[in-house]
C-alpha atoms as a PDB file:
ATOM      1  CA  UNK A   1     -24.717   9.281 -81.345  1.00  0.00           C
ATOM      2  CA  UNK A   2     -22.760   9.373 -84.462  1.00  0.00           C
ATOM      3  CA  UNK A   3     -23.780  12.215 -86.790  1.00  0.00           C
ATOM      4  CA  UNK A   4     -22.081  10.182 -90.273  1.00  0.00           C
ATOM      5  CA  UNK A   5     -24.307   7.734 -91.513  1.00  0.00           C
ATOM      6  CA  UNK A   6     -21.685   5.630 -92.655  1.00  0.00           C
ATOM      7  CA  UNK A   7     -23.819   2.928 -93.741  1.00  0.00           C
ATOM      8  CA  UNK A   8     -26.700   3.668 -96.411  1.00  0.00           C
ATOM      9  CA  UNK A   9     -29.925   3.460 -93.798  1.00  0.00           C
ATOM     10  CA  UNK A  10     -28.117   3.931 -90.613  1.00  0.00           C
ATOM     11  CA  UNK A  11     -30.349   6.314 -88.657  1.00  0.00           C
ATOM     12  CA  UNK A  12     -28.701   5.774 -85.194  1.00  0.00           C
ATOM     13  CA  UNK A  13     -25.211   5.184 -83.710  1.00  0.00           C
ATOM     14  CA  UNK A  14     -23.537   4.811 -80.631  1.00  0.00           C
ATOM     15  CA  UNK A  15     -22.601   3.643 -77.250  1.00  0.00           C
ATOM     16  CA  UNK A  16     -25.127   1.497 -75.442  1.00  0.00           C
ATOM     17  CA  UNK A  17     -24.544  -0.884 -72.490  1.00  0.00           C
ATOM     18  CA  UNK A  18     -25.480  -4.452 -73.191  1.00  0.00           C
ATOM     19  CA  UNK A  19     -26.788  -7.192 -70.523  1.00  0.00           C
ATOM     20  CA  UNK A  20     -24.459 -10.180 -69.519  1.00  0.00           C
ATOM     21  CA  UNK A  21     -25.285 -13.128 -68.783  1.00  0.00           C
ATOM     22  CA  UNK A  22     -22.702 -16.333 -67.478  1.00  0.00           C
ATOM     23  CA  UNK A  23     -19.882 -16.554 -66.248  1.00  0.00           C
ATOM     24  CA  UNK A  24     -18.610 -13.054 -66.781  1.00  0.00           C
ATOM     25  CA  UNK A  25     -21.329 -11.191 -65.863  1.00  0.00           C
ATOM     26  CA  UNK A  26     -20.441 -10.815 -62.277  1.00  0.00           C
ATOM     27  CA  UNK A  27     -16.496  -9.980 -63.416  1.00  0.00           C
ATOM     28  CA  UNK A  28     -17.864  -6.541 -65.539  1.00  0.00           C
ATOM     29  CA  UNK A  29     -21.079  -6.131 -63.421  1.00  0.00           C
ATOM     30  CA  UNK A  30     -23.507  -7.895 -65.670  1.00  0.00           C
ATOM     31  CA  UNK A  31     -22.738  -5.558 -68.273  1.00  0.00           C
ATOM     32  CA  UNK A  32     -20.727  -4.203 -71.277  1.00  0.00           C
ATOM     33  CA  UNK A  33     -20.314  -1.467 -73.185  1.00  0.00           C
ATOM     34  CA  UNK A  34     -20.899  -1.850 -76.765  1.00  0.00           C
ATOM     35  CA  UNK A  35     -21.222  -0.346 -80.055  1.00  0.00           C
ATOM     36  CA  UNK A  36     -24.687  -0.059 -81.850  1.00  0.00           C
ATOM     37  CA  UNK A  37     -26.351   0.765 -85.058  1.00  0.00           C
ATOM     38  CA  UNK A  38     -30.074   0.826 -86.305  1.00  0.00           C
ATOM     39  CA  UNK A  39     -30.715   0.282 -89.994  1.00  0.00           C
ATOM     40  CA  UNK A  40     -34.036   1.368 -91.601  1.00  0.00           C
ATOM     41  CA  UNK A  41     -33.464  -0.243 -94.668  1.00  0.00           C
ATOM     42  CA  UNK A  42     -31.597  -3.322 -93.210  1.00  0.00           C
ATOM     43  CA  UNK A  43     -34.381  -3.332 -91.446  1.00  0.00           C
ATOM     44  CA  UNK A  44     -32.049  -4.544 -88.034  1.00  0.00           C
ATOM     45  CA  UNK A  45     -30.097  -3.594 -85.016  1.00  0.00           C
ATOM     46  CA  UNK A  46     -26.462  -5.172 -84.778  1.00  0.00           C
ATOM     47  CA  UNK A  47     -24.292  -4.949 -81.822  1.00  0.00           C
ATOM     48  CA  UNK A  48     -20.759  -4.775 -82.475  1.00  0.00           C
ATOM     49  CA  UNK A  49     -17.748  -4.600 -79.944  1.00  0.00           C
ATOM     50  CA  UNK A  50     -16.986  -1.179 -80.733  1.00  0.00           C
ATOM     51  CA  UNK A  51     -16.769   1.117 -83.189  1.00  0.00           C
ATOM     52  CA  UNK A  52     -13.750   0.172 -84.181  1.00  0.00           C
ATOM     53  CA  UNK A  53     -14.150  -3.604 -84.070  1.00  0.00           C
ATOM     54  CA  UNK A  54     -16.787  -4.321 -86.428  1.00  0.00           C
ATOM     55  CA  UNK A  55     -15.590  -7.020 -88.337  1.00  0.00           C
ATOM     56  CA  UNK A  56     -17.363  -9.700 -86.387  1.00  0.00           C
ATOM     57  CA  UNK A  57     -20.877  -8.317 -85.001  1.00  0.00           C
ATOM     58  CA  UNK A  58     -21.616 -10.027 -81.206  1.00  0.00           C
ATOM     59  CA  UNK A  59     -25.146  -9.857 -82.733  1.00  0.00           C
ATOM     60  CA  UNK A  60     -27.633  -8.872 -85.261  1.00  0.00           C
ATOM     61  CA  UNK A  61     -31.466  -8.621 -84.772  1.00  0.00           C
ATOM     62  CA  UNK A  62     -33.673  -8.803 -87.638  1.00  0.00           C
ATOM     63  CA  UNK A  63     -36.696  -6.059 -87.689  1.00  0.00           C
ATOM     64  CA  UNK A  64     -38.338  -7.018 -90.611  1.00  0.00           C
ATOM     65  CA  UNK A  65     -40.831  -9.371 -89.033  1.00  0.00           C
ATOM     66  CA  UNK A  66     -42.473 -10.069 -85.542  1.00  0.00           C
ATOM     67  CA  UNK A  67     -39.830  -8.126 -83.670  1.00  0.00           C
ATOM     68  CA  UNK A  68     -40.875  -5.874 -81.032  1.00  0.00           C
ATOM     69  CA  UNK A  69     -39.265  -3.292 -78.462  1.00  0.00           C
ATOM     70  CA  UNK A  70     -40.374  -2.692 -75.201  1.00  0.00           C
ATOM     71  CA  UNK A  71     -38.864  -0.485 -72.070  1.00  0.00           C
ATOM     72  CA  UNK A  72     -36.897  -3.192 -69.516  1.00  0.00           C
ATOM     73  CA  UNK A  73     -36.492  -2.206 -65.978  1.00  0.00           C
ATOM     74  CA  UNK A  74     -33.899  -5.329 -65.196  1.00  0.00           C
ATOM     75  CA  UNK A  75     -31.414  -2.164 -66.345  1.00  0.00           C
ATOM     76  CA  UNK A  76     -31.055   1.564 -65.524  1.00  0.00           C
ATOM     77  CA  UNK A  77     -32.449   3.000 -68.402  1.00  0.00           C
ATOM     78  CA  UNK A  78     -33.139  -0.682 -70.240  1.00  0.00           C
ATOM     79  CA  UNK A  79     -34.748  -1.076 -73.447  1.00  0.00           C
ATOM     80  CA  UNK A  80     -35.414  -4.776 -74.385  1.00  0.00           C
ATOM     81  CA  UNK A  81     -35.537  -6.281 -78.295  1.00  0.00           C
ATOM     82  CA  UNK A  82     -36.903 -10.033 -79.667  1.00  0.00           C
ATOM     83  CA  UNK A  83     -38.124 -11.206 -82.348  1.00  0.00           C
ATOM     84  CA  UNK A  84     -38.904 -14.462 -81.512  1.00  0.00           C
ATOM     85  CA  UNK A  85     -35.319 -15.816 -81.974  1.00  0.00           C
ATOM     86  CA  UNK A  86     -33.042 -13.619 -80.428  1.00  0.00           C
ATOM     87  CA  UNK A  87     -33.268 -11.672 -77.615  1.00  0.00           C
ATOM     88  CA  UNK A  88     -31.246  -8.500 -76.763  1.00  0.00           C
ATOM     89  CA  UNK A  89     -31.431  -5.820 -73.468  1.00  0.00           C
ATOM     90  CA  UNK A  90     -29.370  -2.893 -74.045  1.00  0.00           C
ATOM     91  CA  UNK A  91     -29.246   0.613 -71.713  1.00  0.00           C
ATOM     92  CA  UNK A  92     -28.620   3.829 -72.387  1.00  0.00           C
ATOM     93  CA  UNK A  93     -26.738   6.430 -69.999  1.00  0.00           C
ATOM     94  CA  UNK A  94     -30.406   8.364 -69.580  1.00  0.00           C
ATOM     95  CA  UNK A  95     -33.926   8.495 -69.928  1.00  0.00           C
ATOM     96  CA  UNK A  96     -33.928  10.948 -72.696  1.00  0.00           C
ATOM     97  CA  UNK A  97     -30.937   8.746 -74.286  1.00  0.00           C
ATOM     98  CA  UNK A  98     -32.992   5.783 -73.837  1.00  0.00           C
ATOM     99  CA  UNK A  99     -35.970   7.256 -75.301  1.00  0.00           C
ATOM    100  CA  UNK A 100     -34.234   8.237 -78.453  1.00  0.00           C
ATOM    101  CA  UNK A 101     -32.950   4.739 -79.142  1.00  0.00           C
ATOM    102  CA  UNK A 102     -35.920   2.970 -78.352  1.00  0.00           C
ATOM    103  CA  UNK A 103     -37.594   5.481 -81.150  1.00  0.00           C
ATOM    104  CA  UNK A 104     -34.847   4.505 -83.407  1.00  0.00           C
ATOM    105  CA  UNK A 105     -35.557   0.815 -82.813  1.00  0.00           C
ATOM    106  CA  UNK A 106     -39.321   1.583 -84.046  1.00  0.00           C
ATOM    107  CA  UNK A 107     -37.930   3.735 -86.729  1.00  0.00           C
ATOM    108  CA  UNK A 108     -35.687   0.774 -87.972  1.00  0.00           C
ATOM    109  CA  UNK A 109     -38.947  -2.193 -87.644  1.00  0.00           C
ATOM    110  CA  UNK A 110     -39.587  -2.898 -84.675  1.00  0.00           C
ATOM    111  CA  UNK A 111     -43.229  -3.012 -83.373  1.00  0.00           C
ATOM    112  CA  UNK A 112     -43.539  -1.176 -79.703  1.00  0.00           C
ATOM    113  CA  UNK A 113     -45.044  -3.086 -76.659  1.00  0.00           C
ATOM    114  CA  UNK A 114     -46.491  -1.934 -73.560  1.00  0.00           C
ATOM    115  CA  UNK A 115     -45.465  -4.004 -70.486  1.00  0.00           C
ATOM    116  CA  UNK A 116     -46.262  -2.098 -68.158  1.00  0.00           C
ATOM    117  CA  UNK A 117     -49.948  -1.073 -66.074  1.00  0.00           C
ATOM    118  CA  UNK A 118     -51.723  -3.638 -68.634  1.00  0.00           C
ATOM    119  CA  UNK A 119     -53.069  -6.138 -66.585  1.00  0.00           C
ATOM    120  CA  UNK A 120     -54.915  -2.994 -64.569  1.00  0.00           C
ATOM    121  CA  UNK A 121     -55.548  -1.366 -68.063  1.00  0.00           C
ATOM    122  CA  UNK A 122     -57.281  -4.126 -69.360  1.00  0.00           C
ATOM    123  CA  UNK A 123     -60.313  -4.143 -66.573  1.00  0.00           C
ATOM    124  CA  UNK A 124     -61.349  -0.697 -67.289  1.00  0.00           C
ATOM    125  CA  UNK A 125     -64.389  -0.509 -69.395  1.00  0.00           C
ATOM    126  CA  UNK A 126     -64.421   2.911 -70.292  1.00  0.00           C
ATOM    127  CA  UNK A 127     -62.465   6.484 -69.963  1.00  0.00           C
ATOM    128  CA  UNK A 128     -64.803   7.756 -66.622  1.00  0.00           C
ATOM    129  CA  UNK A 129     -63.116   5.093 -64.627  1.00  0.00           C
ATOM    130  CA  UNK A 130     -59.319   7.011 -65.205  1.00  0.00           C
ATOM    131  CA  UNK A 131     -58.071   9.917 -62.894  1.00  0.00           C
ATOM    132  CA  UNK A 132     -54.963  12.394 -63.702  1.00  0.00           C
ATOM    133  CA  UNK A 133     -54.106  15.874 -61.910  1.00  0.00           C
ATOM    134  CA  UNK A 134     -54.151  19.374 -63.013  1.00  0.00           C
ATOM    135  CA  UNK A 135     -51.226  21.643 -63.164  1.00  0.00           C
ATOM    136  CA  UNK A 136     -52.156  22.745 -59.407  1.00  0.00           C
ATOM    137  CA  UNK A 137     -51.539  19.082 -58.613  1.00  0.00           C
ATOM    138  CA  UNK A 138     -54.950  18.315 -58.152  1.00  0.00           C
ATOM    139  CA  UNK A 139     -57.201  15.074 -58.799  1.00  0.00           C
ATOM    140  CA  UNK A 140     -59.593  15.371 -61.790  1.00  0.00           C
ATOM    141  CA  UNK A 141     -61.418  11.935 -62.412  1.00  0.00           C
ATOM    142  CA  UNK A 142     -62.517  12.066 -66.007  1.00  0.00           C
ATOM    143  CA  UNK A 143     -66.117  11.111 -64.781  1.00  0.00           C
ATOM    144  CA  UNK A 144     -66.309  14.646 -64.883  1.00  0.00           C
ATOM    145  CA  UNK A 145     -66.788  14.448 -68.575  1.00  0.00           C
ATOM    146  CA  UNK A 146     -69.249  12.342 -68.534  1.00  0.00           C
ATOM    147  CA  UNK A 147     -71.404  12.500 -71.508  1.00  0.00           C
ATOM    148  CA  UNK A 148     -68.794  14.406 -73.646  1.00  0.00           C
ATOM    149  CA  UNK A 149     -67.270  14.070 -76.342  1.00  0.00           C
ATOM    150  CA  UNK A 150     -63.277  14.327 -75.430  1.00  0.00           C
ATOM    151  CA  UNK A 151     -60.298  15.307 -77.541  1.00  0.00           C
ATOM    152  CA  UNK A 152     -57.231  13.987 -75.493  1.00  0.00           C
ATOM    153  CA  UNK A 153     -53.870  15.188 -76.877  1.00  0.00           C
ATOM    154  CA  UNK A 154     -50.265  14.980 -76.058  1.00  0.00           C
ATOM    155  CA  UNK A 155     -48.975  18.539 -76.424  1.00  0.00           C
ATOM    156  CA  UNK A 156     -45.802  20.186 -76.311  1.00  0.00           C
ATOM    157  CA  UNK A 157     -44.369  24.141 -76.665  1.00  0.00           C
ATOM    158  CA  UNK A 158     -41.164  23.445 -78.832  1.00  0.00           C
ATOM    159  CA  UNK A 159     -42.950  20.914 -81.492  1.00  0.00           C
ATOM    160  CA  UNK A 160     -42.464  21.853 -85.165  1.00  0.00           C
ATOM    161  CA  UNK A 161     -46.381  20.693 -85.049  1.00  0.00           C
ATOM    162  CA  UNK A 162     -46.971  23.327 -82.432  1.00  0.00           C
ATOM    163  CA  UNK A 163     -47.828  26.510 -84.455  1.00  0.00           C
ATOM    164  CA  UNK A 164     -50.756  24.546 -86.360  1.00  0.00           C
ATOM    165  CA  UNK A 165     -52.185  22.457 -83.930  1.00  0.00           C
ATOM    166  CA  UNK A 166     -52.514  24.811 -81.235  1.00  0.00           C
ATOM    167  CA  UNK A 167     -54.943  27.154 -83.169  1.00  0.00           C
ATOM    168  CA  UNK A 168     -56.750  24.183 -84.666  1.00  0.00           C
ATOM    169  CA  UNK A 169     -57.290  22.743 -81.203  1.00  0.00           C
ATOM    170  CA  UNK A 170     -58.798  26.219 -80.024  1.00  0.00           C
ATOM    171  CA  UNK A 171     -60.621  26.812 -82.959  1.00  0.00           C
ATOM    172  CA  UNK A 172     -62.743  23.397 -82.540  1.00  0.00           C
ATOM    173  CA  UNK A 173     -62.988  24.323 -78.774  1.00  0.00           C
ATOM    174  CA  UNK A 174     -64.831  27.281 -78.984  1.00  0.00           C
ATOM    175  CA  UNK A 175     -66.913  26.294 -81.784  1.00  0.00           C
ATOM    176  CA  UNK A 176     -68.060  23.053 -79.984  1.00  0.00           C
ATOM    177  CA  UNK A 177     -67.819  23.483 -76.430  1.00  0.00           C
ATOM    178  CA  UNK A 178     -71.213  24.248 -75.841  1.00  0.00           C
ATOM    179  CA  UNK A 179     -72.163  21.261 -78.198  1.00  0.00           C
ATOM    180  CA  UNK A 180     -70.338  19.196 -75.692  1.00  0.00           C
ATOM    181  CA  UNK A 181     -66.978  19.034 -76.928  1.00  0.00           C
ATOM    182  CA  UNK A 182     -63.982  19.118 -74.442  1.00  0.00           C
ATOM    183  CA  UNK A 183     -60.140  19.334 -75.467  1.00  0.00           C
ATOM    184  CA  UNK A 184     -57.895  18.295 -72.430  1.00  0.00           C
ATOM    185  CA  UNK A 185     -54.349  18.851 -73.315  1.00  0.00           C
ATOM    186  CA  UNK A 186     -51.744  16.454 -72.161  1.00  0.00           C
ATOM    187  CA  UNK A 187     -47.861  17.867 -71.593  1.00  0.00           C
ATOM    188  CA  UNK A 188     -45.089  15.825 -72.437  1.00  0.00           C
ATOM    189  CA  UNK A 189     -41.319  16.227 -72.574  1.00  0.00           C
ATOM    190  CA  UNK A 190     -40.467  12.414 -73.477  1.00  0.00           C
ATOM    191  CA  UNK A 191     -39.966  13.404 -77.740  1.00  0.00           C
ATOM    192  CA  UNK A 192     -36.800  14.964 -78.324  1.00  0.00           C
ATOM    193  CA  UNK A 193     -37.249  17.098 -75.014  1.00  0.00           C
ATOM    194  CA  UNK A 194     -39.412  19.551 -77.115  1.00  0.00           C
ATOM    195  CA  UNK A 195     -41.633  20.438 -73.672  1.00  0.00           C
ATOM    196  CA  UNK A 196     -38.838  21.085 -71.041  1.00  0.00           C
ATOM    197  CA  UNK A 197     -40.513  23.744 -69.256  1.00  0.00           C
ATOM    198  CA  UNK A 198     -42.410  24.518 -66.035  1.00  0.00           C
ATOM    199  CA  UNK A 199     -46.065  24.555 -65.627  1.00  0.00           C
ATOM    200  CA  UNK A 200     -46.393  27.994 -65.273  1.00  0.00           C
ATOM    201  CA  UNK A 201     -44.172  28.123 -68.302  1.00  0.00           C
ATOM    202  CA  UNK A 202     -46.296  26.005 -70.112  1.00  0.00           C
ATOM    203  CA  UNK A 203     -49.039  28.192 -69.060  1.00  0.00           C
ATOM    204  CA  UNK A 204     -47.283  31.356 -70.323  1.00  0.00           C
ATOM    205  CA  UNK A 205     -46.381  30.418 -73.627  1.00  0.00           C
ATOM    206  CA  UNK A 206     -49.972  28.831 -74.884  1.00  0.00           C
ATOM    207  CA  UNK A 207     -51.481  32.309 -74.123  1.00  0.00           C
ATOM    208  CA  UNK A 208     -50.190  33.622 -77.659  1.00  0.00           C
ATOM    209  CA  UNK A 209     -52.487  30.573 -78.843  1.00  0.00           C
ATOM    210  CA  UNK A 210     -55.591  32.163 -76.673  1.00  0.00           C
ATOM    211  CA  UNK A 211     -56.173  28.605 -75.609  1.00  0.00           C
ATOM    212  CA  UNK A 212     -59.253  28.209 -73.268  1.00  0.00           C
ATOM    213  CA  UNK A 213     -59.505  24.128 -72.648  1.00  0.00           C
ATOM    214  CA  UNK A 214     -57.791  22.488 -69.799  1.00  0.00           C
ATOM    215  CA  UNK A 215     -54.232  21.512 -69.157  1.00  0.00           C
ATOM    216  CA  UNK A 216     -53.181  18.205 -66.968  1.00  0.00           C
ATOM    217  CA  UNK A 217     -49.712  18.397 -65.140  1.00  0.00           C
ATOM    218  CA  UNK A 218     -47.004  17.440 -67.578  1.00  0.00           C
ATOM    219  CA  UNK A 219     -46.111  13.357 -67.433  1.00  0.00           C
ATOM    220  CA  UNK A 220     -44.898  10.826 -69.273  1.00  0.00           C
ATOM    221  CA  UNK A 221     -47.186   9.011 -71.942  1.00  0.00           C
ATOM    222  CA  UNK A 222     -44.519   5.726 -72.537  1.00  0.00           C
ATOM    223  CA  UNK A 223     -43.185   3.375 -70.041  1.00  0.00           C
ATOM    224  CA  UNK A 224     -43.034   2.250 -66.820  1.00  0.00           C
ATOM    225  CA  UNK A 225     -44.381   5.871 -65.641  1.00  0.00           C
ATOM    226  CA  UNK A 226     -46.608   6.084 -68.152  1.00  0.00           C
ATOM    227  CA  UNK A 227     -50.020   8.439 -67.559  1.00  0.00           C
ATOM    228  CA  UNK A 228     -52.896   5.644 -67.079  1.00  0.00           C
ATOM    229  CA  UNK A 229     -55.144   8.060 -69.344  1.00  0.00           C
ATOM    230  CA  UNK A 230     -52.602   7.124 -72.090  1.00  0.00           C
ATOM    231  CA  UNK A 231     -51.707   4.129 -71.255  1.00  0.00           C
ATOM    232  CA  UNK A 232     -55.874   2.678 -71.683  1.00  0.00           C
ATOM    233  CA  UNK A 233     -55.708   4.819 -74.672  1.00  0.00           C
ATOM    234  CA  UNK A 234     -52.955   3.781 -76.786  1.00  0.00           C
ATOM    235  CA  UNK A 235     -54.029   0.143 -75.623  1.00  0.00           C
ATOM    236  CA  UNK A 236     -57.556   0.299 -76.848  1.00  0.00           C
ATOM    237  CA  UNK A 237     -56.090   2.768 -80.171  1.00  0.00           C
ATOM    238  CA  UNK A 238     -53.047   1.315 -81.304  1.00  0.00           C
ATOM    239  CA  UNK A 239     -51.159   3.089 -84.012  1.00  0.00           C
ATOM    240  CA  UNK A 240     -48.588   2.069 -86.677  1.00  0.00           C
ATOM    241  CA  UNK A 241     -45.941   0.926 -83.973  1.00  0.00           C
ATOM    242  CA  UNK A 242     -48.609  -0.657 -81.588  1.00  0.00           C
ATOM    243  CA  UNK A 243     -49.309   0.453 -78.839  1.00  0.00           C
ATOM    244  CA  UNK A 244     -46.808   3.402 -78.368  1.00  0.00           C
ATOM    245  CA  UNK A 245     -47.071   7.574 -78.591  1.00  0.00           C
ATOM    246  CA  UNK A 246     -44.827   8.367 -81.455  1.00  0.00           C
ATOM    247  CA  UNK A 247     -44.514  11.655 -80.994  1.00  0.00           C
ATOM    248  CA  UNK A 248     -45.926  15.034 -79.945  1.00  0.00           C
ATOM    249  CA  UNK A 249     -49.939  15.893 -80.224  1.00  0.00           C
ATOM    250  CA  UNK A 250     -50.987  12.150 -80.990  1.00  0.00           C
ATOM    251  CA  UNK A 251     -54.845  12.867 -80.748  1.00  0.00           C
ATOM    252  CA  UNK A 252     -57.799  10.647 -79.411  1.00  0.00           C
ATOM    253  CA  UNK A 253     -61.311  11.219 -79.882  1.00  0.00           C
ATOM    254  CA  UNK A 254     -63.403   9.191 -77.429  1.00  0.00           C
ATOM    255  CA  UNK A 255     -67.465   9.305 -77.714  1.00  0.00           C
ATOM    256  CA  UNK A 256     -70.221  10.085 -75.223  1.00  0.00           C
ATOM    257  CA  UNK A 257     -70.356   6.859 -73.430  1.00  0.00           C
ATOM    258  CA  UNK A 258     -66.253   7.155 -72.652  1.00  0.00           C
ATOM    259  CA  UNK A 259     -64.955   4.721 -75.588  1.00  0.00           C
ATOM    260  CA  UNK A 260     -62.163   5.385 -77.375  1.00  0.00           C
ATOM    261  CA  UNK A 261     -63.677   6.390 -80.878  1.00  0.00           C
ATOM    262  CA  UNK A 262     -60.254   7.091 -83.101  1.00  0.00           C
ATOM    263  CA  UNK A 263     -56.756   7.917 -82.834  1.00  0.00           C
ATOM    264  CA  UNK A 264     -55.521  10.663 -85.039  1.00  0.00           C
ATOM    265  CA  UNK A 265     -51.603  10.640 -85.920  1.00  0.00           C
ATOM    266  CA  UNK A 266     -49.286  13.590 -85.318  1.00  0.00           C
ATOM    267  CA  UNK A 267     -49.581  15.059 -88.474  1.00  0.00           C
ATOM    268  CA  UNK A 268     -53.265  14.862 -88.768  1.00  0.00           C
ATOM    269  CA  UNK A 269     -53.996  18.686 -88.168  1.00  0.00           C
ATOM    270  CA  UNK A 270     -57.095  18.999 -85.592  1.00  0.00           C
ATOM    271  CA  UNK A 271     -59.404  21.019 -88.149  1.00  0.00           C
ATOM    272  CA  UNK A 272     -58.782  17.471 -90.730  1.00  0.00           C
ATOM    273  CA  UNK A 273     -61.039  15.172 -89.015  1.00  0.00           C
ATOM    274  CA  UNK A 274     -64.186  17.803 -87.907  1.00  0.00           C
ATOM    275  CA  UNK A 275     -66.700  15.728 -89.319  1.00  0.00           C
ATOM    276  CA  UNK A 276     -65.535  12.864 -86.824  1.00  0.00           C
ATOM    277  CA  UNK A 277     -66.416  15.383 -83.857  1.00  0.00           C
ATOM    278  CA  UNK A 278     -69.720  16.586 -85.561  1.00  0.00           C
ATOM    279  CA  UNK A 279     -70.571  12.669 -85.870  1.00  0.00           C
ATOM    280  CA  UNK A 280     -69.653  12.286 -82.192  1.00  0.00           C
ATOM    281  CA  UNK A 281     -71.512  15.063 -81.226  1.00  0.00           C
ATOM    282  CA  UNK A 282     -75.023  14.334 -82.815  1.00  0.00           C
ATOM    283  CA  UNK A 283     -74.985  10.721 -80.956  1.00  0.00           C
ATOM    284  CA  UNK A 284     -76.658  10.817 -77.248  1.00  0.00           C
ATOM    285  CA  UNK A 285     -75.444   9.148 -74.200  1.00  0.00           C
ATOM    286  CA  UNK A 286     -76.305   6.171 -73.312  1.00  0.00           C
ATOM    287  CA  UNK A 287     -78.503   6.058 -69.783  1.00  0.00           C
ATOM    288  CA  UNK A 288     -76.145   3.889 -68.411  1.00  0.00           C
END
């Protein structure tokens, strides 16, 4: 990515590979390498030949209404955008590249949407009916929560949000556990890479936090390999972008009787909506 925003509201540059259709696409594979930039204040994406043959963009899509971004598998790495008149699919040379852009994209207008697990998502009545592993690699249905009141977060160890929210998380933990609070923490490593290490890493470096509530196995929250916990979640919750994790320790409170109650952004610090837990708390479970 270029590091000079040469144009005022440029927040990403660079190299991206875009799909081919016709008669050349089987001469350069079905794709070709192009130059990109994403314009919060434009509020677009244009596609140019390269970066230094701009004069006549190959194509400009306008974020300011109805557009939306989405993850494409029909390309290593793919990352599709439309607004209802033009459609353009566009790769990255990895995951973490792809990632990045497709953030940029949202940055620049676009909304996010989820196009993948939703048909299966959208049968599940409430949070009991999901399943995700431990860091030992073991099943834990959330049925084991039954009658809880759950704080699900997305965490991660190298977060300029991790200092504050750690603590915060703890603090309501111990003060509500026995009230029937649970905080399941969620690692992640898909925002800027900011959770790159191993379990028992992960396990290490919370203990300066003196964290006590449970940790899942660290997965993605976005995409094709999205966790399904999330993926009901963010579908049933959807934030600013739609349906789409933003970043690191997105928060979820979900009520006795496993539906999702309210999603709390990033920078919502844990100890900022206690009254929300109290409220959940005082409620009983249903019988059913």
């Amino acid at each position: 990515m270029s590091t000079e925003n040469k144009t005022e509201g440029m927040i990403q540059a660079g190299n991206l590979y875009r799909k081919r259709a016709g008669l050349f696409a089987k001469l350069t594979g079905g794709k070709q390498l192009v130059y990109v930039e994403a314009n919060d204040k434009l509020k677009n994406v244009t596609v140019f030949e390269s970066e230094t043959n701009k004069t006549t963009p190959l194509a400009i899509v306008d974020l300011s209404s109805d557009a939306n971004v989405e993850f494409d598998t029909s390309m290593t790495s793919g990352i599709k955008l439309s607004n209802g008149t033009i459609t353009e699919t566009l790769a990255a040379e990895s995951k973490e590249k792809q990632e990045e852009w497709l953030n940029a994209f949202i940055n620049a207008g676009a909304q996010y949407r989820e196009v993948f697990n939703m048909e299966d998502t959208a049968k599940i009545k409430s949070f009991y009916e999901l399943k995700d592993f431990d860091m030992a690699r073991n099943e834990v249905s959330m049925a084991k929560y039954k009658g809880k009141v759950v704080l699900a977060v997305n965490v991660s160890s190298k977060c300029g949000l991790t200092p504050t929210n750690y603590p915060e998380l703890q603090q309501l933990y111990a003060k509500y556990k026995d009230e029937g609070l649970e905080v399941l923490a969620f690692p992640c490593n898909q925002f800027a890479g900011q959770e790159p290490g191993t379990h028992e890493e992960i396990k290490e470096f919370v203990k300066q936090y003196n964290v006590t509530f449970p940790f899942f196995e660290k997965h993605d929250v976005n995409g094709a390999t999205a966790r399904p916990v999330f993926t009901y979640l963010k579908a049933k919750l959807p934030g600013t972008f739609g349906n789409y994790i933003k970043w690191n320790f997105t928060k979820f409170l979900v009520d006795r009787n496993g539906q999702p109650f309210k999603r709390f952004a990033p920078k919502d610090r844990p100890l900022s909506f206690e009254e929300d837990i109290k409220t959940l708390l005082a409620q009983k479970a249903s019988d059913e």
